[in-house]
Protein backbone atom coordinates (compact mmCIF):
# COMPACT_ATOMS: atom_id res chain seq x y z
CA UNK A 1 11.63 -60.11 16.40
CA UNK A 2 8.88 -61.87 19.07
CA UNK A 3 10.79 -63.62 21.79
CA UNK A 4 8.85 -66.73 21.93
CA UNK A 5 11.07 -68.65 24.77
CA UNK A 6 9.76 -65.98 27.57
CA UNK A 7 6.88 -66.90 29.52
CA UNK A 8 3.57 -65.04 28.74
CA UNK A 9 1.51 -64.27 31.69
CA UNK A 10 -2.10 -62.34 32.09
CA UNK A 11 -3.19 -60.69 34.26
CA UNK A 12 -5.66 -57.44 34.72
CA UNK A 13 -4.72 -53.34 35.51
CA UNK A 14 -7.95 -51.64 35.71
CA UNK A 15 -9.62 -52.93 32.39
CA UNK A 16 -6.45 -53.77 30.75
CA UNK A 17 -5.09 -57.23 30.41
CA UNK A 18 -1.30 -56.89 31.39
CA UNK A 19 0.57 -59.79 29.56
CA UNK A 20 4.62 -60.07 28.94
CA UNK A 21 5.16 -59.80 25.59
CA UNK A 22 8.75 -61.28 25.22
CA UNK A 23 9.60 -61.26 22.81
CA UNK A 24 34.07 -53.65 12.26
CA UNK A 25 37.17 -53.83 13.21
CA UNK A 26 40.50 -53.35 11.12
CA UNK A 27 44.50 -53.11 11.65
CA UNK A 28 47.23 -51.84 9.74
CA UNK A 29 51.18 -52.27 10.22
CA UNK A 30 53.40 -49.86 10.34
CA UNK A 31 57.38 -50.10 9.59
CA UNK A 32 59.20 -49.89 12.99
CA UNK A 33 60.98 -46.73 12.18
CA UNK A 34 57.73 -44.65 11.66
CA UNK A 35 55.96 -45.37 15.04
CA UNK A 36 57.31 -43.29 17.55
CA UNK A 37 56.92 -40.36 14.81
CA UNK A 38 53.33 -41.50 14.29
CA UNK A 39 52.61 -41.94 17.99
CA UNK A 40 54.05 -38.60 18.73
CA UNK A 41 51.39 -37.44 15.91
CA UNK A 42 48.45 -38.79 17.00
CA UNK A 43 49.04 -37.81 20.62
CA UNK A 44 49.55 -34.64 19.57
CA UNK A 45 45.99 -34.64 17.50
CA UNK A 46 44.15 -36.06 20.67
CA UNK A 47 45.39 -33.14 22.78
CA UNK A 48 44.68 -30.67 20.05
CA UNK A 49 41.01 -31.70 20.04
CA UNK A 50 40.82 -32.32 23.41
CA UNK A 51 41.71 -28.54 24.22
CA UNK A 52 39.20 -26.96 21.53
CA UNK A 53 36.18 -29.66 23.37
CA UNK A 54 37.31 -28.10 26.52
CA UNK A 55 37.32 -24.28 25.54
CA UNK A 56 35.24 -21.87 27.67
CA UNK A 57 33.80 -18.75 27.10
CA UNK A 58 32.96 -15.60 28.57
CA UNK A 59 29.72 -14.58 27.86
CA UNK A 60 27.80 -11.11 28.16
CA UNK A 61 27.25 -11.24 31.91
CA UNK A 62 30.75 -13.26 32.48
CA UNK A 63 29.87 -16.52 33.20
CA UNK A 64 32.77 -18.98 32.17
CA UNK A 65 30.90 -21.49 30.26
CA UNK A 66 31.18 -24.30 27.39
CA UNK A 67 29.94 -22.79 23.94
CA UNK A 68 26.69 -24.42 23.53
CA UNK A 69 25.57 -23.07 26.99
CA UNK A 70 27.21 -19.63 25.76
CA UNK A 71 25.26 -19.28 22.59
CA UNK A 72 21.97 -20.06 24.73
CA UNK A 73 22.87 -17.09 27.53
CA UNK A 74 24.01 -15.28 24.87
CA UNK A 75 21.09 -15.21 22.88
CA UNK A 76 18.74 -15.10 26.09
CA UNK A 77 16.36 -18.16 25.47
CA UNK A 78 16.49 -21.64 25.11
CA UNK A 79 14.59 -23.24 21.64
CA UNK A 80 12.81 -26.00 22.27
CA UNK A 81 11.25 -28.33 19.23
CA UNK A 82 8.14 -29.33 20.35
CA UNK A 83 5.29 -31.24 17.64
CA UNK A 84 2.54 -29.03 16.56
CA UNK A 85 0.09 -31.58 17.81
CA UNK A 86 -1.56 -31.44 20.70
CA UNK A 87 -1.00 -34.22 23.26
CA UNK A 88 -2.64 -33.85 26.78
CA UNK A 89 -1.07 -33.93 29.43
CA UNK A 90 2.11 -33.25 27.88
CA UNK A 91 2.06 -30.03 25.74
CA UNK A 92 -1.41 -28.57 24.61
CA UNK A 93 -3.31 -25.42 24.34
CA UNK A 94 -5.53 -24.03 27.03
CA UNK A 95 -6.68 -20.90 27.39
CA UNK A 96 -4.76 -19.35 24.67
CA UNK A 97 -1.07 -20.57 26.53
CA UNK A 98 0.98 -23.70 25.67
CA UNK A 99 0.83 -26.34 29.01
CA UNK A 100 1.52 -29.43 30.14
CA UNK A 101 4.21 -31.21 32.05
CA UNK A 102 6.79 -31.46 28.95
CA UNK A 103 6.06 -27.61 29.01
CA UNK A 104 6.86 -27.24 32.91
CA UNK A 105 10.04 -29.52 32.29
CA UNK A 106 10.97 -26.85 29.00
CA UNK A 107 10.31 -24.41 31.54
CA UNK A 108 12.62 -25.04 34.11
CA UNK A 109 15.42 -25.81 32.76
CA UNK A 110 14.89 -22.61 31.20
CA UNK A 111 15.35 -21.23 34.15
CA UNK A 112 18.46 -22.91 35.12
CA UNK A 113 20.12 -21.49 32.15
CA UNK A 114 18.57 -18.19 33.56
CA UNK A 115 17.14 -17.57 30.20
CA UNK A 116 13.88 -17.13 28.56
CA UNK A 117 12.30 -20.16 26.52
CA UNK A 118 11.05 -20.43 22.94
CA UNK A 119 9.02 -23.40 21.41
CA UNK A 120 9.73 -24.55 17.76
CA UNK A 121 6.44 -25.81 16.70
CA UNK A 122 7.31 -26.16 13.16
CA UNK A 123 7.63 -30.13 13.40
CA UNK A 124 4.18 -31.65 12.08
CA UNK A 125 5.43 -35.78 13.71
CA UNK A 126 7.59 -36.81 16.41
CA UNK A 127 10.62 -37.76 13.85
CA UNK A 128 10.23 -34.27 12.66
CA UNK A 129 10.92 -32.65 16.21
CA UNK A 130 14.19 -34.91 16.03
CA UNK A 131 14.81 -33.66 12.80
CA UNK A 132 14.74 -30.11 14.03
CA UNK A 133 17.37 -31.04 16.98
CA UNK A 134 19.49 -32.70 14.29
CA UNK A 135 19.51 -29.82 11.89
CA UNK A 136 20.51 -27.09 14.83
CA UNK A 137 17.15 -25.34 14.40
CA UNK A 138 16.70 -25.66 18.36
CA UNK A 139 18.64 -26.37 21.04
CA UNK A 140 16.59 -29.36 22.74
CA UNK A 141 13.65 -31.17 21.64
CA UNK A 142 11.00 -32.14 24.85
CA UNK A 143 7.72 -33.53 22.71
CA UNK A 144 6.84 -37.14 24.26
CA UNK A 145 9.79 -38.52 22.28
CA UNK A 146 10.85 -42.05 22.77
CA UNK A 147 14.50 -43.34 22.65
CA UNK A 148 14.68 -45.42 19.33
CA UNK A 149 17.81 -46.76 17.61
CA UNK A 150 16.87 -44.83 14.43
CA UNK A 151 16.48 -41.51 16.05
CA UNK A 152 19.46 -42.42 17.98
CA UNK A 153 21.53 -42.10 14.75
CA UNK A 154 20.74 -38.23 14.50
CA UNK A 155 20.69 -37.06 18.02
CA UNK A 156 21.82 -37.97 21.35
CA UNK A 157 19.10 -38.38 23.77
CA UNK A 158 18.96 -37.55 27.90
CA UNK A 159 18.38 -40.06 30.12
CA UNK A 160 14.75 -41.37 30.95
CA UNK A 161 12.40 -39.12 32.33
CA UNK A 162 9.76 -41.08 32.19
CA UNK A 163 8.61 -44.53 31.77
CA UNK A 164 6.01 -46.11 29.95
CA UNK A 165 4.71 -49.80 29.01
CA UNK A 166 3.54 -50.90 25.08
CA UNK A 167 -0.23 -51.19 24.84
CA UNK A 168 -3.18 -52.03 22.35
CA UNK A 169 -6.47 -50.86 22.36
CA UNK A 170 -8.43 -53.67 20.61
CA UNK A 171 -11.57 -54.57 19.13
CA UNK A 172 -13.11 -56.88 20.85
CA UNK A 173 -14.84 -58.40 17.45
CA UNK A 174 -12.09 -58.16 15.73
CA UNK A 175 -9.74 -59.41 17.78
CA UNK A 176 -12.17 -62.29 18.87
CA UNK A 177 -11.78 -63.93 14.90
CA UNK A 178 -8.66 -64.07 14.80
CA UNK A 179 -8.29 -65.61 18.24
CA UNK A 180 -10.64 -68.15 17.38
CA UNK A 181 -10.97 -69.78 20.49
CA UNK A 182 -7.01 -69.03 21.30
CA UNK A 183 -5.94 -67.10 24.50
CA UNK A 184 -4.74 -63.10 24.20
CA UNK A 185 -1.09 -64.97 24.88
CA UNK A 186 -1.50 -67.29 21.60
CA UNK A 187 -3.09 -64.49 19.53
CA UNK A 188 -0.34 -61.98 20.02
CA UNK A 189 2.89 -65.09 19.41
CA UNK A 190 1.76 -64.72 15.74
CA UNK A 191 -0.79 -61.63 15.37
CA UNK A 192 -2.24 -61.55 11.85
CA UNK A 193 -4.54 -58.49 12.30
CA UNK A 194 -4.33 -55.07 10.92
CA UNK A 195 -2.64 -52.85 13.50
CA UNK A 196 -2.84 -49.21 13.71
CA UNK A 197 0.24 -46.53 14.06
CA UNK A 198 0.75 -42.74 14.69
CA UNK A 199 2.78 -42.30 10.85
CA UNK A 200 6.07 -40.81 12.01
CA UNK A 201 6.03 -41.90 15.68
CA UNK A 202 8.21 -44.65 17.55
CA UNK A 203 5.39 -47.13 17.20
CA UNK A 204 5.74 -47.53 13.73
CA UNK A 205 9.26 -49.31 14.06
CA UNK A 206 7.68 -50.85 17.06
CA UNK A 207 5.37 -52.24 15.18
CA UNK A 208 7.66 -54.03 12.77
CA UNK A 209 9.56 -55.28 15.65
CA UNK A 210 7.37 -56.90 17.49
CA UNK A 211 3.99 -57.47 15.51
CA UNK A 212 6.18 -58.71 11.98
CA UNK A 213 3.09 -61.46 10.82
CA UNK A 214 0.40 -58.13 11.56
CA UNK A 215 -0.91 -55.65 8.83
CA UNK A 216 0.28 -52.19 9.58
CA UNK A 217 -1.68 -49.24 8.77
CA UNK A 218 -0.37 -45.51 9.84
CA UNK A 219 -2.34 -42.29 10.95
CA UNK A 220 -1.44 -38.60 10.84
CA UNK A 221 -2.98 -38.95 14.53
CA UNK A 222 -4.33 -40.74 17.30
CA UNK A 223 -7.70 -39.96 17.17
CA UNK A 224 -8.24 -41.23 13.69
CA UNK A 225 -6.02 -44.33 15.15
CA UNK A 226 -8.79 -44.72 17.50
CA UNK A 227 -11.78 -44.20 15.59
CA UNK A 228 -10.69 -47.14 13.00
CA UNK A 229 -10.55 -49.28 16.19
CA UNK A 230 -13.87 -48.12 16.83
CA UNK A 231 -15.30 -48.94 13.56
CA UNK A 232 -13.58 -52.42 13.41
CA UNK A 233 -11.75 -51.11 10.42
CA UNK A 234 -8.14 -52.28 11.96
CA UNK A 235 -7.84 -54.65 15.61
CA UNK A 236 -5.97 -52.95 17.15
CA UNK A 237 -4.20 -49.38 17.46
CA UNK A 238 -0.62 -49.84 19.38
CA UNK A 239 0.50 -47.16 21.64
CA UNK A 240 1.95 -46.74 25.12
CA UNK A 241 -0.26 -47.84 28.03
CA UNK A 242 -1.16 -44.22 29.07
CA UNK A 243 -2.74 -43.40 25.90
CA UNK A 244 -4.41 -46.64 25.37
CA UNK A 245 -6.11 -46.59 29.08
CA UNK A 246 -6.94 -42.94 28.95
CA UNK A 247 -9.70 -44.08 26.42
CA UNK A 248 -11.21 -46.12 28.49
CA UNK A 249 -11.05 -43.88 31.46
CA UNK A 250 -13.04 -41.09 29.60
CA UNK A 251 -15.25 -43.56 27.56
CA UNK A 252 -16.01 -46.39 30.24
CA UNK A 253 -19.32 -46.82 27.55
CA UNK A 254 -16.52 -47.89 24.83
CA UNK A 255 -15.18 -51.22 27.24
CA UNK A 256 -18.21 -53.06 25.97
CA UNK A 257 -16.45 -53.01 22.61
CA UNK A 258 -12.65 -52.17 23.54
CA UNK A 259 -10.25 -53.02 25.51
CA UNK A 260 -6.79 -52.20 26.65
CA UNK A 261 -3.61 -54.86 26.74
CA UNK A 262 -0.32 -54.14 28.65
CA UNK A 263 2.63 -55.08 28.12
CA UNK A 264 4.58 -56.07 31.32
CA UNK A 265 8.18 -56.23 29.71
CA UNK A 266 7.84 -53.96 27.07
CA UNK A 267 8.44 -50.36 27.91
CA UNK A 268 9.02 -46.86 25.95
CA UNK A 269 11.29 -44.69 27.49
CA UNK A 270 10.86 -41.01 27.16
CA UNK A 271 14.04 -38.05 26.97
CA UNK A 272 15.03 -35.50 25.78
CA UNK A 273 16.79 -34.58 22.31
CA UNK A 274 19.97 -32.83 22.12
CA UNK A 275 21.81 -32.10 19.23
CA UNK A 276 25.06 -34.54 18.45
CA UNK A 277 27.57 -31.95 18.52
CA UNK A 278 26.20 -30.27 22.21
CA UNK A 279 28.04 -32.90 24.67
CA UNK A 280 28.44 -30.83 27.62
CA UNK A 281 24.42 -29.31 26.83
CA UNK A 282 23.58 -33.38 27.74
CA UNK A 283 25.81 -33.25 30.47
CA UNK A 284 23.39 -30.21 32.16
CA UNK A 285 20.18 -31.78 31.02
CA UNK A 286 21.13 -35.45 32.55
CA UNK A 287 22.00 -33.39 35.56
CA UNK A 288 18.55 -31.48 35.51
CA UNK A 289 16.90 -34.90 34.65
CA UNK A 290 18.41 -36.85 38.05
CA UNK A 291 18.17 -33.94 40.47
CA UNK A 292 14.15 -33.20 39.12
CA UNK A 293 12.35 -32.97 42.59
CA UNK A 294 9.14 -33.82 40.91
CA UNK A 295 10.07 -36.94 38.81
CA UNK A 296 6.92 -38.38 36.79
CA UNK A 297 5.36 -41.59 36.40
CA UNK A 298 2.27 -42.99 35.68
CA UNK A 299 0.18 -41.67 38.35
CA UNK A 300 1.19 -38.54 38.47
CA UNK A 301 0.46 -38.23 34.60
CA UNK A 302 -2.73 -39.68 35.15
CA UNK A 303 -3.59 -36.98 37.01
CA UNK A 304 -2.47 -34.04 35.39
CA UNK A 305 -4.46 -35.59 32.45
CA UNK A 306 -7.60 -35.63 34.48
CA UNK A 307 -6.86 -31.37 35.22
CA UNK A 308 -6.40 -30.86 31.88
CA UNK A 309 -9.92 -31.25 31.04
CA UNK A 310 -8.75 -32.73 27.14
């Protein structure tokens, strides 16, 4: 739902106009003779399952350890879900070996564990590599992911490890009749344009959310995204501000007919996925996540884009 009672503002990052977009219980009785009997019960339950949680095991080379972590040492790598697509600076190919800064992160917590790491590439969209996580075919999924509510349902997610505001790329045409004469504020209160979305990606519920009057369209990737903004075929593809300004930062020709909109109060946080029943495996990636030396943001992604030569 678009928060219409926030103020709008508009201003400019690089050649992106930066605007703020806001926008069961039960009881039971119990006769008085049974309680202590059922209390007695229940306590006993709690402590039952509180002492299989808390059981450690040995593994081969005699660490005490909880039995997600043992199955990883055990087996001598960590299995990471990561999305077959390539998405620089991230995770991509170069030079015939898998890179990028989710990679480095896979990497070394990898090496925390003291184990080797394997990626899972079978996931073909981002709900796919939760998917994986969820179904126990890897242990962790690092691939870009955002924290939604729906994902959230399957998996339990790390804490941020990076930040990231909403953004449009938009035709200017386009976007210029159904503005008629109205400011980039008015337009986006009640957007009626056709709106592009990666098809199993966070920005698809996004999209619902916050652009509900808007035609969505979907894409089995960004570039195709792109190129129907190009074309004037949709106004506007919506995607976080990195990947909407990195087009204009390789294609300065393209701000003649594009160009990029921020959102100041909308952001997309990215984590980590874990698998529901691996509690204590969260516990060691939060850890890993708020002792990280070399903790990203925009910047620094920006620049390991711009060595990554995609």
């Amino acid at each position: 739902m678009l928060l219409m009672s926030r103020t709008l503002m508009l201003g400019w990052i690089v050649a992106a106009a930066l605007i703020s977009f806001s926008a069961p219980c039960f009881s039971a009785e119990s006769k008085p003779a049974n309680r202590a009997a059922e209390s007695d019960k229940l306590s006993s339950i709690r402590l039952s399952s509180s002492s299989d949680a808390s059981t450690l095991i040995t593994t081969k080379d005699g660490q005490r350890v909880a039995p997600e972590i043992a199955r990883i040492i055990d087996r001598g790598e960590l299995i990471v879900a990561m999305m077959a697509v390539d998405t620089a600076p991230f995770f991509y190919m170069k030079d015939g070996k898998l890179t990028g800064t989710d990679v480095d992160m896979a990497e070394a917590i990898a090496r925390e564990l003291k184990v080797n790491v394997r990626f899972d590439r079978s996931a073909k969209t981002f709900n796919q590599v939760v998917e994986v996580v969820a179904d126990g075919r890897a242990d962790i999924g690092i691939s870009k992911l955002s924290r939604t509510l729906y994902r959230a349902k399957q998996i339990l997610y790390s804490d941020p490890y990076l930040s990231l505001r909403h953004g449009l790329l938009v035709n200017r045409v386009q976007f210029a009749k159904i503005a008629d004469d109205r400011t980039i504020q008015e337009t986006l209160r009640s957007f009626t344009g056709k709106i592009c979305t990666i098809v199993g990606s966070s920005w698809e519920v996004a999209g619902q959310q916050y652009f509900p009057k808007a035609t969505r369209v979907s894409f089995p990737d960004w570039d195709e995204c792109v190129n129907a903004v190009k074309k004037g075929q949709v106004t506007a593809a919506y995607r976080d501000e990195f990947e909407v300004r990195k087009i204009l930062r390789k294609h300065p020709d393209l701000a003649l007919t594009l160009q990029t909109i921020v959102f100041s109060d909308l952001n997309s946080s990215l984590a980590i996925a874990v698998n529901s029943r691996n509690r204590v495996l969260l516990g060691f990636i939060n850890e890993f996540v708020s002792l990280r030396p070399d903790k990203l943001d925009l910047e620094k992604v920006l620049q390991h884009d711009s060595r990554s030569g995609q």
